[in-house]
PDB file of N, CA and C in Angstrom:
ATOM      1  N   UNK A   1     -14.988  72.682  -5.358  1.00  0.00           N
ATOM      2  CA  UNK A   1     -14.009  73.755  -5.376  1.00  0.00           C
ATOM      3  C   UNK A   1     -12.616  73.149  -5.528  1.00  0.00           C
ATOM      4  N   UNK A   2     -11.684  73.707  -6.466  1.00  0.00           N
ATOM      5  CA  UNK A   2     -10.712  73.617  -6.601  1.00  0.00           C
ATOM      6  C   UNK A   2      -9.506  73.349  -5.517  1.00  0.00           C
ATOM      7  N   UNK A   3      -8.912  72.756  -5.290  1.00  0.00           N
ATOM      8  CA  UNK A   3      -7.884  72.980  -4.040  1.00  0.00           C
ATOM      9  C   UNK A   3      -6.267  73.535  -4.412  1.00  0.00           C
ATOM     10  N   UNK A   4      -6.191  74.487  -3.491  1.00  0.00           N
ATOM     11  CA  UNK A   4      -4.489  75.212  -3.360  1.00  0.00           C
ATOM     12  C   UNK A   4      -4.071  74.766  -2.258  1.00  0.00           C
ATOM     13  N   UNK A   5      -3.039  74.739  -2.712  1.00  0.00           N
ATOM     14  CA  UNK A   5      -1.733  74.812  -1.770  1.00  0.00           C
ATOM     15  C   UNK A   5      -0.851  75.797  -1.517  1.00  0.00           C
ATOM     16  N   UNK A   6      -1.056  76.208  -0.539  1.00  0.00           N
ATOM     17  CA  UNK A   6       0.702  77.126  -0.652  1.00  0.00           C
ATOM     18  C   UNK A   6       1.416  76.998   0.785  1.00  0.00           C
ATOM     19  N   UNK A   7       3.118  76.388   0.337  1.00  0.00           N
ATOM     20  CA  UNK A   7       3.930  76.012   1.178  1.00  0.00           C
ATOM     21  C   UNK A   7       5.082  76.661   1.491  1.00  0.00           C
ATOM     22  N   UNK A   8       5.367  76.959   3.142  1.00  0.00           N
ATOM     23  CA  UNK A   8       5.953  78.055   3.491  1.00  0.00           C
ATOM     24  C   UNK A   8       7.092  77.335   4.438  1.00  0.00           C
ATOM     25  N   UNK A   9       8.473  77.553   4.239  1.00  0.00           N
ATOM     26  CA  UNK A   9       9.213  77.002   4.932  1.00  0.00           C
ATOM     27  C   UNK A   9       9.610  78.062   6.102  1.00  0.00           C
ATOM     28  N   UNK A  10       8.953  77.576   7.441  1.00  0.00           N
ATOM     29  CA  UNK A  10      10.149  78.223   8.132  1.00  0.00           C
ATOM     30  C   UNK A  10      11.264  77.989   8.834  1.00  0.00           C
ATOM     31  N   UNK A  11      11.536  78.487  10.113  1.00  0.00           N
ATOM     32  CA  UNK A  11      13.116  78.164  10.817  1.00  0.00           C
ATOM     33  C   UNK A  11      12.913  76.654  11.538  1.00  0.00           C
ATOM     34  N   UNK A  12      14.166  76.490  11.640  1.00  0.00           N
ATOM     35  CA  UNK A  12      14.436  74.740  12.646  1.00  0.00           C
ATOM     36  C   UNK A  12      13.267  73.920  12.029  1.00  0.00           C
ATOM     37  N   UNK A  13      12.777  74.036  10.415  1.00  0.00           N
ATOM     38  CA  UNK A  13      12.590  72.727   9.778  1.00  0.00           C
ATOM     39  C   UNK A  13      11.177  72.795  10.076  1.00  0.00           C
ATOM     40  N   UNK A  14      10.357  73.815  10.319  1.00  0.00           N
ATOM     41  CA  UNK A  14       8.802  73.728  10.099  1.00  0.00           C
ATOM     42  C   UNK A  14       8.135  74.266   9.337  1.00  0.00           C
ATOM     43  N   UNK A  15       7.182  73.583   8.464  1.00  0.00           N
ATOM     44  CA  UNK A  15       6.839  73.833   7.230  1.00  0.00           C
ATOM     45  C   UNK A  15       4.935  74.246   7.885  1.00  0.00           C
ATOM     46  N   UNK A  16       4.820  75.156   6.621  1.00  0.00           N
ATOM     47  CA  UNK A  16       3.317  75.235   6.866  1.00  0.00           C
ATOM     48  C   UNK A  16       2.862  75.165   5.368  1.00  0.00           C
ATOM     49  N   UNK A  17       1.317  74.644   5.339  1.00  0.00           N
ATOM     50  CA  UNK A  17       1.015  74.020   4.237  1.00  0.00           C
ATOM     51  C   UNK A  17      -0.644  74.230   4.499  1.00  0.00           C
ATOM     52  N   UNK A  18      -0.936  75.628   3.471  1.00  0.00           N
ATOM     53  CA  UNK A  18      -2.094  76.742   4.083  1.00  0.00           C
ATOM     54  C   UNK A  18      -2.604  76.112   2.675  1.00  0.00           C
ATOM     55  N   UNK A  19      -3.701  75.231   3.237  1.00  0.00           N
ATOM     56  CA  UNK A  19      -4.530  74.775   2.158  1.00  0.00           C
ATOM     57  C   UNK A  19      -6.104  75.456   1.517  1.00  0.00           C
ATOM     58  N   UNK A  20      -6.369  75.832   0.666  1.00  0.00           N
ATOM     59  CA  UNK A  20      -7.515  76.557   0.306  1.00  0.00           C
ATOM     60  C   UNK A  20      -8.659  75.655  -0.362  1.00  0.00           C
ATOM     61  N   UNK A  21      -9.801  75.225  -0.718  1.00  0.00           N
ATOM     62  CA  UNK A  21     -11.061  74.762  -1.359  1.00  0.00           C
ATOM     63  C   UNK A  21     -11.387  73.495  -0.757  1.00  0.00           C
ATOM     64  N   UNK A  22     -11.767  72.667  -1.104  1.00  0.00           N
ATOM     65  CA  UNK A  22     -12.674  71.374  -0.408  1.00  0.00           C
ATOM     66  C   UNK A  22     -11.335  69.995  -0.511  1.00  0.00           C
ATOM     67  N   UNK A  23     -11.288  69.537   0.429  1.00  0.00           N
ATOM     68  CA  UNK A  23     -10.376  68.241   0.777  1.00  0.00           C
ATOM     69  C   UNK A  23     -11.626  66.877   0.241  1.00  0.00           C
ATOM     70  N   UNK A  24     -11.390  66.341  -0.761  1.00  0.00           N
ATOM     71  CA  UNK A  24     -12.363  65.101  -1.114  1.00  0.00           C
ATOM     72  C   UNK A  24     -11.683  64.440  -1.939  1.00  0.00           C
ATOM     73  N   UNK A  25     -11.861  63.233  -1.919  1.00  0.00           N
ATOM     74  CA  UNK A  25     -11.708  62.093  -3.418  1.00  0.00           C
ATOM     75  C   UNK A  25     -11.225  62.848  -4.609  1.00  0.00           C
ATOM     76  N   UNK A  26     -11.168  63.604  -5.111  1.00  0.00           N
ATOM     77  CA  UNK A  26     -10.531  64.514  -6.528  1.00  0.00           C
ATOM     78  C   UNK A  26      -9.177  65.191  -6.341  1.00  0.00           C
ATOM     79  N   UNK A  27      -9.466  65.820  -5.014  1.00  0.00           N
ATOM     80  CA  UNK A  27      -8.213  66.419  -4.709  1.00  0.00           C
ATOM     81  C   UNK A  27      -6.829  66.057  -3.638  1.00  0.00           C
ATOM     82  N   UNK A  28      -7.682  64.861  -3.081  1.00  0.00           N
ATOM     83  CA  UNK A  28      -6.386  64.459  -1.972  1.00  0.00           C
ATOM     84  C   UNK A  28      -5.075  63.856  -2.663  1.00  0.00           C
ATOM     85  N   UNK A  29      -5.025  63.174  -3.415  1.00  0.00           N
ATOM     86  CA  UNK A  29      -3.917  62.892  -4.406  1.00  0.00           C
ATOM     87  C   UNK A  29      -2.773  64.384  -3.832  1.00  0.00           C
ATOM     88  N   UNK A  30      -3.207  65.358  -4.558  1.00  0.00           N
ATOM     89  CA  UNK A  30      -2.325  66.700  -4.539  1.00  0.00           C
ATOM     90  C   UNK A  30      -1.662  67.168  -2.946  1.00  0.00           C
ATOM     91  N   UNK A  31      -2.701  66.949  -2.158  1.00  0.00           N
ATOM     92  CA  UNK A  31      -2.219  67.031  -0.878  1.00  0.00           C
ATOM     93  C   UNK A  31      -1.703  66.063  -0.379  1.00  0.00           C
ATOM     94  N   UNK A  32      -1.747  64.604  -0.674  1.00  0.00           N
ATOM     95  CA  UNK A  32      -1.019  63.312  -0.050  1.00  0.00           C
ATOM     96  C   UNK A  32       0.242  63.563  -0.778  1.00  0.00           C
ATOM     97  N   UNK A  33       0.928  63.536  -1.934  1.00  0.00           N
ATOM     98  CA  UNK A  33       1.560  64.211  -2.618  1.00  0.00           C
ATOM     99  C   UNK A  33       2.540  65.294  -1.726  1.00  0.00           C
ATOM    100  N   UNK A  34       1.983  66.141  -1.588  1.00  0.00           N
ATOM    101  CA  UNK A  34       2.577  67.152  -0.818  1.00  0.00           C
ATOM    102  C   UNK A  34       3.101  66.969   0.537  1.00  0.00           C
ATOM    103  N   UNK A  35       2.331  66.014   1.369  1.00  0.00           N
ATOM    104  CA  UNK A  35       2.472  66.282   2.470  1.00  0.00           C
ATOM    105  C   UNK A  35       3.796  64.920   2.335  1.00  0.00           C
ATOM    106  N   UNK A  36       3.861  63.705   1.615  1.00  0.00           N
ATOM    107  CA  UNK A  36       4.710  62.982   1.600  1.00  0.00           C
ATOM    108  C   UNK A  36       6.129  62.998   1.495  1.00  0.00           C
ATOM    109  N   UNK A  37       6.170  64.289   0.646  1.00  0.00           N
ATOM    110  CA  UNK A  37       7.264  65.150   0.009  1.00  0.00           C
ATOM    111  C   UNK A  37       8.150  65.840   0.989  1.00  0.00           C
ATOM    112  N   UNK A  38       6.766  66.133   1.492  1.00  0.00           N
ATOM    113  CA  UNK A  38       7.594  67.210   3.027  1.00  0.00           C
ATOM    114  C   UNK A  38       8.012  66.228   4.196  1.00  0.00           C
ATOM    115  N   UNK A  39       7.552  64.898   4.398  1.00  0.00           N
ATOM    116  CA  UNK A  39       7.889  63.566   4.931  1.00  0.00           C
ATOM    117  C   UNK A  39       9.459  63.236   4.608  1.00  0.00           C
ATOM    118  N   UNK A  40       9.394  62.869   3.456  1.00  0.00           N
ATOM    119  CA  UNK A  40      10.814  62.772   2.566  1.00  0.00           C
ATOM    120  C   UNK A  40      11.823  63.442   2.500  1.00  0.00           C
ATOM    121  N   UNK A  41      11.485  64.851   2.816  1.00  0.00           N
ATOM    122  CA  UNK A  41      12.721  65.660   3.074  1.00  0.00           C
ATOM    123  C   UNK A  41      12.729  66.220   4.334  1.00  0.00           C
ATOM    124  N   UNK A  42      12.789  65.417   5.052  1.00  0.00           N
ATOM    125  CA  UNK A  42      12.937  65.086   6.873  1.00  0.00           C
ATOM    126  C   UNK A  42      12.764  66.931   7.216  1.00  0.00           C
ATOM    127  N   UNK A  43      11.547  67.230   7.063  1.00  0.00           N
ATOM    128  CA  UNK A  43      10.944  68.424   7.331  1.00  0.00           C
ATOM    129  C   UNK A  43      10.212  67.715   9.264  1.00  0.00           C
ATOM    130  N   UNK A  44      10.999  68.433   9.790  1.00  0.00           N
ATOM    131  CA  UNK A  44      11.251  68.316  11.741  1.00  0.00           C
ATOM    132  C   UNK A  44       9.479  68.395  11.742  1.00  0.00           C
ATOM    133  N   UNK A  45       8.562  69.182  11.723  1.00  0.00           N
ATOM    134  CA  UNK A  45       7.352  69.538  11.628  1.00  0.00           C
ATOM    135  C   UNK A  45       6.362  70.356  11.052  1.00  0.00           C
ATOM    136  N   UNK A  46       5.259  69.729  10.304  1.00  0.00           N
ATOM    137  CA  UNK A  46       4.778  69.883   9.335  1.00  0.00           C
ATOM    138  C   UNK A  46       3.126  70.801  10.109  1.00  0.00           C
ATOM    139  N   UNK A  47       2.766  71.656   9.851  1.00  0.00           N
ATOM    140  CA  UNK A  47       1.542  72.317  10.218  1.00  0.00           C
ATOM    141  C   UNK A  47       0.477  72.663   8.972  1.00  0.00           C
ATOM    142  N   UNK A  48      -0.845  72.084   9.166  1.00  0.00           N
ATOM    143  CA  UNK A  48      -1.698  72.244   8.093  1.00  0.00           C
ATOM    144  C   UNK A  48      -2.459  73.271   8.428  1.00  0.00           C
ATOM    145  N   UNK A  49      -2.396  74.213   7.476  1.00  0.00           N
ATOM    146  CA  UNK A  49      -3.641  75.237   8.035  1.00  0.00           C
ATOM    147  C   UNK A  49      -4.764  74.822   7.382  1.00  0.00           C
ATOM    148  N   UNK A  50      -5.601  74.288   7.319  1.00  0.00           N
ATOM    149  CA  UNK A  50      -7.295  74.456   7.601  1.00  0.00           C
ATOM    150  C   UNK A  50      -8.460  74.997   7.362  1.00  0.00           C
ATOM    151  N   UNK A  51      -7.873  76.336   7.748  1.00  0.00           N
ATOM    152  CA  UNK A  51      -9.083  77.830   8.066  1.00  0.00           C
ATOM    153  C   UNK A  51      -9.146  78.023   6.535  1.00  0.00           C
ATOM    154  N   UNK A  52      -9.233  77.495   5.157  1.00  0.00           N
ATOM    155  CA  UNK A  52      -9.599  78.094   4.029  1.00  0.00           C
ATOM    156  C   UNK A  52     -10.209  77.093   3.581  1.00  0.00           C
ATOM    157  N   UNK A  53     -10.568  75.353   4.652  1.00  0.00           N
ATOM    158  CA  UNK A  53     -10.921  74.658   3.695  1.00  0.00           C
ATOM    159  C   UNK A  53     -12.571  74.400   4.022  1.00  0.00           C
ATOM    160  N   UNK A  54     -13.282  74.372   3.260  1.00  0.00           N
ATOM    161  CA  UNK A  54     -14.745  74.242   3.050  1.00  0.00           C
ATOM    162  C   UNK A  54     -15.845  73.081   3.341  1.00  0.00           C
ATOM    163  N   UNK A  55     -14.581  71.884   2.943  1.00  0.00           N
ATOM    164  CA  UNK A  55     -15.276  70.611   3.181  1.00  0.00           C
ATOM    165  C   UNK A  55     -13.971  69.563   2.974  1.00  0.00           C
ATOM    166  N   UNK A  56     -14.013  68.402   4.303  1.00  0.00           N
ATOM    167  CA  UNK A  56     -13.405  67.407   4.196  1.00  0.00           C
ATOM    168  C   UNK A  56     -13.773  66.407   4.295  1.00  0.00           C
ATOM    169  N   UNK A  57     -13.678  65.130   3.593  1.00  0.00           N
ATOM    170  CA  UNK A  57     -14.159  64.098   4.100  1.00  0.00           C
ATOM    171  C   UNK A  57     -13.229  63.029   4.277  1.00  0.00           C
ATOM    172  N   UNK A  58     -13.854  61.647   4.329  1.00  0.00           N
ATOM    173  CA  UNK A  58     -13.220  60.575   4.629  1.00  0.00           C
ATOM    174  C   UNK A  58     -11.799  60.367   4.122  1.00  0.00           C
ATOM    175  N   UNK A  59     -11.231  60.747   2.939  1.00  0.00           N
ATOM    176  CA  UNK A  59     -10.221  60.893   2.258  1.00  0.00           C
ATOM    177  C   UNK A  59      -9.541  62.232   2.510  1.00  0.00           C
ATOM    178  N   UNK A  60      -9.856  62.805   3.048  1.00  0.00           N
ATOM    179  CA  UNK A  60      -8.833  64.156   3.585  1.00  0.00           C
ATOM    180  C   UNK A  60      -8.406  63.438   4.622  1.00  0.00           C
ATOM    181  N   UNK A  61      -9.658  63.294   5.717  1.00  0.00           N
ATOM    182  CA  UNK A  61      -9.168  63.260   6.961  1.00  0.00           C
ATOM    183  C   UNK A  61      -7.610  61.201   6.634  1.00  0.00           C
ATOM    184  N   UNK A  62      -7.944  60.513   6.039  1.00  0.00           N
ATOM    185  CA  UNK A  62      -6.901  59.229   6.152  1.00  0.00           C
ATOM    186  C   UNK A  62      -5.579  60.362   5.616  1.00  0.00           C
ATOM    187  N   UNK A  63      -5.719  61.180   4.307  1.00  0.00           N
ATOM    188  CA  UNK A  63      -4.280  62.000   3.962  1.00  0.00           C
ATOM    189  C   UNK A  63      -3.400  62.390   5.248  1.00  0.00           C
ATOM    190  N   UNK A  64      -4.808  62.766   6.519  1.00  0.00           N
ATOM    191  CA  UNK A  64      -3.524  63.740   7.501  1.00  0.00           C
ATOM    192  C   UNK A  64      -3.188  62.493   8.595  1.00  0.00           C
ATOM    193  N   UNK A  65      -4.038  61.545   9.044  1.00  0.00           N
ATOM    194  CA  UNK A  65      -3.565  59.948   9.378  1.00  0.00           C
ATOM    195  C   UNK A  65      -2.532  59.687   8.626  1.00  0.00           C
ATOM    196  N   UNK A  66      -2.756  59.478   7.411  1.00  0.00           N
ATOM    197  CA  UNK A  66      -0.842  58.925   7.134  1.00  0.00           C
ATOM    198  C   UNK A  66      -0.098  59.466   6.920  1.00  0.00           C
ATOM    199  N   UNK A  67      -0.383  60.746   6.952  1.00  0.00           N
ATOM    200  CA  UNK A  67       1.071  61.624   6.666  1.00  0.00           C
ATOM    201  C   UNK A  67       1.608  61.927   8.799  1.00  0.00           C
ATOM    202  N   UNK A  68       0.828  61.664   9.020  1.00  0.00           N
ATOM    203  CA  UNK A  68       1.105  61.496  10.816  1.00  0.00           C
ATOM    204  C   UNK A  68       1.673  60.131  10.913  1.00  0.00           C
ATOM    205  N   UNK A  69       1.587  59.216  10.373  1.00  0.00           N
ATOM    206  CA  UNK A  69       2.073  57.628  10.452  1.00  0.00           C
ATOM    207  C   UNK A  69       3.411  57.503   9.664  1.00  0.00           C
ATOM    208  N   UNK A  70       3.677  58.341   8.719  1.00  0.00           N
ATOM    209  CA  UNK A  70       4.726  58.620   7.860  1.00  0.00           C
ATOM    210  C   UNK A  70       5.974  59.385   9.055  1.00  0.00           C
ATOM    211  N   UNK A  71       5.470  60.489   9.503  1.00  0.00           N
ATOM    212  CA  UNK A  71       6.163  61.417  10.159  1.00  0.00           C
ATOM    213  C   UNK A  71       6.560  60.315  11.897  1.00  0.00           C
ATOM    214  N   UNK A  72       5.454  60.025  11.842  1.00  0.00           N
ATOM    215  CA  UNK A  72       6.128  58.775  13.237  1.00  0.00           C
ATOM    216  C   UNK A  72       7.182  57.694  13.636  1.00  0.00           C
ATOM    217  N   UNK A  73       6.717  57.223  12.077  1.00  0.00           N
ATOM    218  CA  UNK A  73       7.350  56.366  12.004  1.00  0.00           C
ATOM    219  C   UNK A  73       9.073  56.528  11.603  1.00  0.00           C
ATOM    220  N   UNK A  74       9.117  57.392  10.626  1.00  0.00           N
ATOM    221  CA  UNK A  74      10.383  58.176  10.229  1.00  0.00           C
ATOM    222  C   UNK A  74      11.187  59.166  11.348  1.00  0.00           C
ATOM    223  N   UNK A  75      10.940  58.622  12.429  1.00  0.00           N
ATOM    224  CA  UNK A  75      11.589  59.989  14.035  1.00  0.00           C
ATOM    225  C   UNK A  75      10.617  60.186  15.151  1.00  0.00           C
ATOM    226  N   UNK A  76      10.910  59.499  16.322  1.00  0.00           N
ATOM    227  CA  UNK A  76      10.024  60.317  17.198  1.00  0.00           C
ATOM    228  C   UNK A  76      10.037  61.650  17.368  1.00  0.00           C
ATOM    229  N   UNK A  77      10.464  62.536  17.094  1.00  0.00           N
ATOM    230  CA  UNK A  77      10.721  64.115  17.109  1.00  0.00           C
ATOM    231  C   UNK A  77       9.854  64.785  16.065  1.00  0.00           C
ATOM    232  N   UNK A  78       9.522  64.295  15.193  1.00  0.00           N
ATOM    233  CA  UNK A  78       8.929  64.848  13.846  1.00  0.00           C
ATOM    234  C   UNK A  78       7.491  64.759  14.339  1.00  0.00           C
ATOM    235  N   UNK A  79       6.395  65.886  13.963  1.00  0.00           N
ATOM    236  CA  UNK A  79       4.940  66.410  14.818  1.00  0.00           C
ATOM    237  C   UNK A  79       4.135  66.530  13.300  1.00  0.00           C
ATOM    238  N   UNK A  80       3.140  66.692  13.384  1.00  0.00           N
ATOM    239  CA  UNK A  80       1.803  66.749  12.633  1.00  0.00           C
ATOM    240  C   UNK A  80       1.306  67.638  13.553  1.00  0.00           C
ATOM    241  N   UNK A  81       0.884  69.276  12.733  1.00  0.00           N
ATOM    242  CA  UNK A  81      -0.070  69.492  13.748  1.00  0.00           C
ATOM    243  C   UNK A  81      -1.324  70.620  12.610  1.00  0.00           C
ATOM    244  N   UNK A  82      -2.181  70.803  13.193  1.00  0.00           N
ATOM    245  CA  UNK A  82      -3.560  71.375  12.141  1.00  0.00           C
ATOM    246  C   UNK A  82      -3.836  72.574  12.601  1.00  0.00           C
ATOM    247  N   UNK A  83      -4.458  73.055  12.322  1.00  0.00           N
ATOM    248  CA  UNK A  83      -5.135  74.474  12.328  1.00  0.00           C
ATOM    249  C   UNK A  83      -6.264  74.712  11.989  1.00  0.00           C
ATOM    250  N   UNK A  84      -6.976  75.327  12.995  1.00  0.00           N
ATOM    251  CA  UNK A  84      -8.246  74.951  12.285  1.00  0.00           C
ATOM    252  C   UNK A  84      -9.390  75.719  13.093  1.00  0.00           C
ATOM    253  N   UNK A  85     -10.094  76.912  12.550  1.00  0.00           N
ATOM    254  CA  UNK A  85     -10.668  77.512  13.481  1.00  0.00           C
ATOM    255  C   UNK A  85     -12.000  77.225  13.032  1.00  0.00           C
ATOM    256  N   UNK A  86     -12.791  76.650  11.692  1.00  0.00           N
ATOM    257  CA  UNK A  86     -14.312  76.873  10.956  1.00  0.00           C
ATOM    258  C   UNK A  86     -14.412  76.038  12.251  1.00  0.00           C
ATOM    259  N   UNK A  87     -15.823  76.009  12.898  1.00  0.00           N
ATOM    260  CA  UNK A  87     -16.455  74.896  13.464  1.00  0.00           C
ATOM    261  C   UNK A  87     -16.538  74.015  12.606  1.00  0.00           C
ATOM    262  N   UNK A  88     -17.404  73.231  11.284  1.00  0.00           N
ATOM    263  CA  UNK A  88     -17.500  72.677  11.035  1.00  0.00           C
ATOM    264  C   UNK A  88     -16.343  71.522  11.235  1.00  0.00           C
ATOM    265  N   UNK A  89     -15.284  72.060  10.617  1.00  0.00           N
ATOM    266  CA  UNK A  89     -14.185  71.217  10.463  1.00  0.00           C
ATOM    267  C   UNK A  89     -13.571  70.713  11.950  1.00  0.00           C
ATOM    268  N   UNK A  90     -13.705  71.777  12.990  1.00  0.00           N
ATOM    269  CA  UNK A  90     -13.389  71.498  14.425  1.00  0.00           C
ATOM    270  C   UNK A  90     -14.131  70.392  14.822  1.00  0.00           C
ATOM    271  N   UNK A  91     -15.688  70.413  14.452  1.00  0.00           N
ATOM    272  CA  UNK A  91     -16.897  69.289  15.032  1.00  0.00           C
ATOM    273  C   UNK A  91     -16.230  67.646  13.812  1.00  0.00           C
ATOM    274  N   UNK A  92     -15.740  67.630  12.547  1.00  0.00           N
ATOM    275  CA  UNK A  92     -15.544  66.326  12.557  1.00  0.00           C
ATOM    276  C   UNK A  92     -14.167  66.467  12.707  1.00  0.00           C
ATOM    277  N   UNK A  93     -13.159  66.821  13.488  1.00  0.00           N
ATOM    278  CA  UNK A  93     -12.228  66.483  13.815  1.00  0.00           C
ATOM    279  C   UNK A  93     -12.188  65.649  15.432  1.00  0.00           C
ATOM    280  N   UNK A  94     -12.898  66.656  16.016  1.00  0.00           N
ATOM    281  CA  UNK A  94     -13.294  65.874  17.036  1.00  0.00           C
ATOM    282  C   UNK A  94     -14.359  64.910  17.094  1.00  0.00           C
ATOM    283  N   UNK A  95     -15.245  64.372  16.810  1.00  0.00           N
ATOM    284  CA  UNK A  95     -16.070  63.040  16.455  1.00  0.00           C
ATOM    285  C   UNK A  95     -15.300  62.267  15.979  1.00  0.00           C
ATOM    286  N   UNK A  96     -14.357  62.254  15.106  1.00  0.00           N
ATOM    287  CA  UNK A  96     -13.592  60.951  14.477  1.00  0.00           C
ATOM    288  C   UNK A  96     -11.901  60.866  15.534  1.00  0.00           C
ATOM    289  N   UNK A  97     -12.495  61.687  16.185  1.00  0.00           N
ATOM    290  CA  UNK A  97     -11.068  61.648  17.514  1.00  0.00           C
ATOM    291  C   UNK A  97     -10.045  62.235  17.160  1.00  0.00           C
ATOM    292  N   UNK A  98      -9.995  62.674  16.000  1.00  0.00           N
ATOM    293  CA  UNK A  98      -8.459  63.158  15.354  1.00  0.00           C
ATOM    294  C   UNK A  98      -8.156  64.052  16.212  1.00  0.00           C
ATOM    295  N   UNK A  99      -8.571  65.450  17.038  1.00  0.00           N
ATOM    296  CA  UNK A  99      -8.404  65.942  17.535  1.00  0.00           C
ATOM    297  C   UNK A  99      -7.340  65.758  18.880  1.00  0.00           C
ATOM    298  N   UNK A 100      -7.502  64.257  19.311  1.00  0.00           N
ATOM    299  CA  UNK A 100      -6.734  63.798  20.250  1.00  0.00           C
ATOM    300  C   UNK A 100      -5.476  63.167  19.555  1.00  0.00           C
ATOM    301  N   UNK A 101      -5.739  62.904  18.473  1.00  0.00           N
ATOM    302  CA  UNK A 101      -3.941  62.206  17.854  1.00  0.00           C
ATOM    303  C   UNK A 101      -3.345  63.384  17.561  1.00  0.00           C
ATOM    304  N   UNK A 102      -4.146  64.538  16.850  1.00  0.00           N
ATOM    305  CA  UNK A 102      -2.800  65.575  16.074  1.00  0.00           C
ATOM    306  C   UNK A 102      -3.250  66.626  16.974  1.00  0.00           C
ATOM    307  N   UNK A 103      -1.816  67.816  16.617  1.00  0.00           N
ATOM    308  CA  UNK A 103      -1.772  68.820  17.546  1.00  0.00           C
ATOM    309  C   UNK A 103      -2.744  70.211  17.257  1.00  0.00           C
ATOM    310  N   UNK A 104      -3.899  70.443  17.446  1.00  0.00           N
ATOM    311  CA  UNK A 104      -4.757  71.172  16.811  1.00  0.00           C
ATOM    312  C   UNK A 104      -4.820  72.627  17.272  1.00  0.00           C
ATOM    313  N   UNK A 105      -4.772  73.610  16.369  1.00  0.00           N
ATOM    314  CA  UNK A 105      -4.407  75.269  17.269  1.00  0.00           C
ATOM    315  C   UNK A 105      -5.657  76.093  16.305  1.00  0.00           C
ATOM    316  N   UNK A 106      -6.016  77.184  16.709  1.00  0.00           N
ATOM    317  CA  UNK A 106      -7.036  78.057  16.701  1.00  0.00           C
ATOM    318  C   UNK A 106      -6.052  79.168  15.146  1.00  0.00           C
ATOM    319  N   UNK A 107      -5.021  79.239  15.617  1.00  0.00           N
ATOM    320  CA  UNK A 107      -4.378  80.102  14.643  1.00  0.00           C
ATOM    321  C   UNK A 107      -3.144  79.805  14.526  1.00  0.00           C
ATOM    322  N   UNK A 108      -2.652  80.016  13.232  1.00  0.00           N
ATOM    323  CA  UNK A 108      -1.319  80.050  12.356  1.00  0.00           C
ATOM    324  C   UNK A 108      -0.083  80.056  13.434  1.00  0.00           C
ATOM    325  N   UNK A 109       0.097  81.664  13.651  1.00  0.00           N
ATOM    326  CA  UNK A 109       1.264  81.952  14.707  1.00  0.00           C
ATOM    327  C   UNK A 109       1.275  80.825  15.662  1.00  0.00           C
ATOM    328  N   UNK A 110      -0.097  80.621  16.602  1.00  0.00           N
ATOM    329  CA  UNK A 110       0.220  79.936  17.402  1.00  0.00           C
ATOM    330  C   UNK A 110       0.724  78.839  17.191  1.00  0.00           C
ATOM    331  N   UNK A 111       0.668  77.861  16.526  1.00  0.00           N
ATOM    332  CA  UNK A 111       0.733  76.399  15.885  1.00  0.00           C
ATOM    333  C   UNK A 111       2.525  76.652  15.286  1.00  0.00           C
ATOM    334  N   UNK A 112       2.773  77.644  14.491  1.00  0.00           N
ATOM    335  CA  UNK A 112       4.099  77.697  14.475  1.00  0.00           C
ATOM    336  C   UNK A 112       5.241  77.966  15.489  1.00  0.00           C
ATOM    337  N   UNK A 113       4.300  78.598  16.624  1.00  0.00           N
ATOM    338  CA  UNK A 113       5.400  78.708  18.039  1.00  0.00           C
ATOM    339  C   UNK A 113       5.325  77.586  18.737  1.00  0.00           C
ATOM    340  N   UNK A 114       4.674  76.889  18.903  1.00  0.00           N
ATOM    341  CA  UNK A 114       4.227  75.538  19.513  1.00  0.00           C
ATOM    342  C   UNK A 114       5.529  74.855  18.732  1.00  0.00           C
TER     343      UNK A 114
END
């Protein structure tokens, strides 16, 4: 499946970045891309929504690792955080631990009030 993007700026510099079709080897380019961009233009905190994507693997999950290593390193103040309600995607977020490095929320609103 094809992958979308669509990127939504809101107030005090937090961006959301509501991704749609499968995160793999073909398509992370577009999202490393994106999320670097929003790195670069000292965007305060960056939120991925999740809930449209189908399948991620080894190469999705390093995109949101370095765009969290990007954002760290560039400000302690600057956050990574996900969204993410499919189980699937909840069960390998937590097995590969990611769950404990980035800030993970059930829904949109919430993750943007956070």
């Amino acid at each position: 499946m094809d992958l979308e993007l669509a990127v939504t700026h809101h107030d005090d510099g937090v961006v959301a970045v509501q991704v749609t079709g499968d995160i793999d080897l073909v398509n992370t380019p577009e999202l490393r891309s994106t999320l670097h961009a929003l790195v670069d233009a000292d965007v305060r905190r960056i939120v991925v929504d999740l809930d449209a994507v189908e399948f991620i693997d080894s190469t999705g999950l390093g995109v949101l690792i370095g765009c969290l290593r990007r954002l760290r390193s560039s400000g302690e103040d600057r956050q990574l955080a996900v969204v993410c309600s499919r189980p699937g995607i909840v069960r390998v977020l937590s097995i590969t631990g990611l769950d404990h490095l980035l800030d993970v929320y059930s829904d949109l609103p919430e993750a943007l009030k956070a």
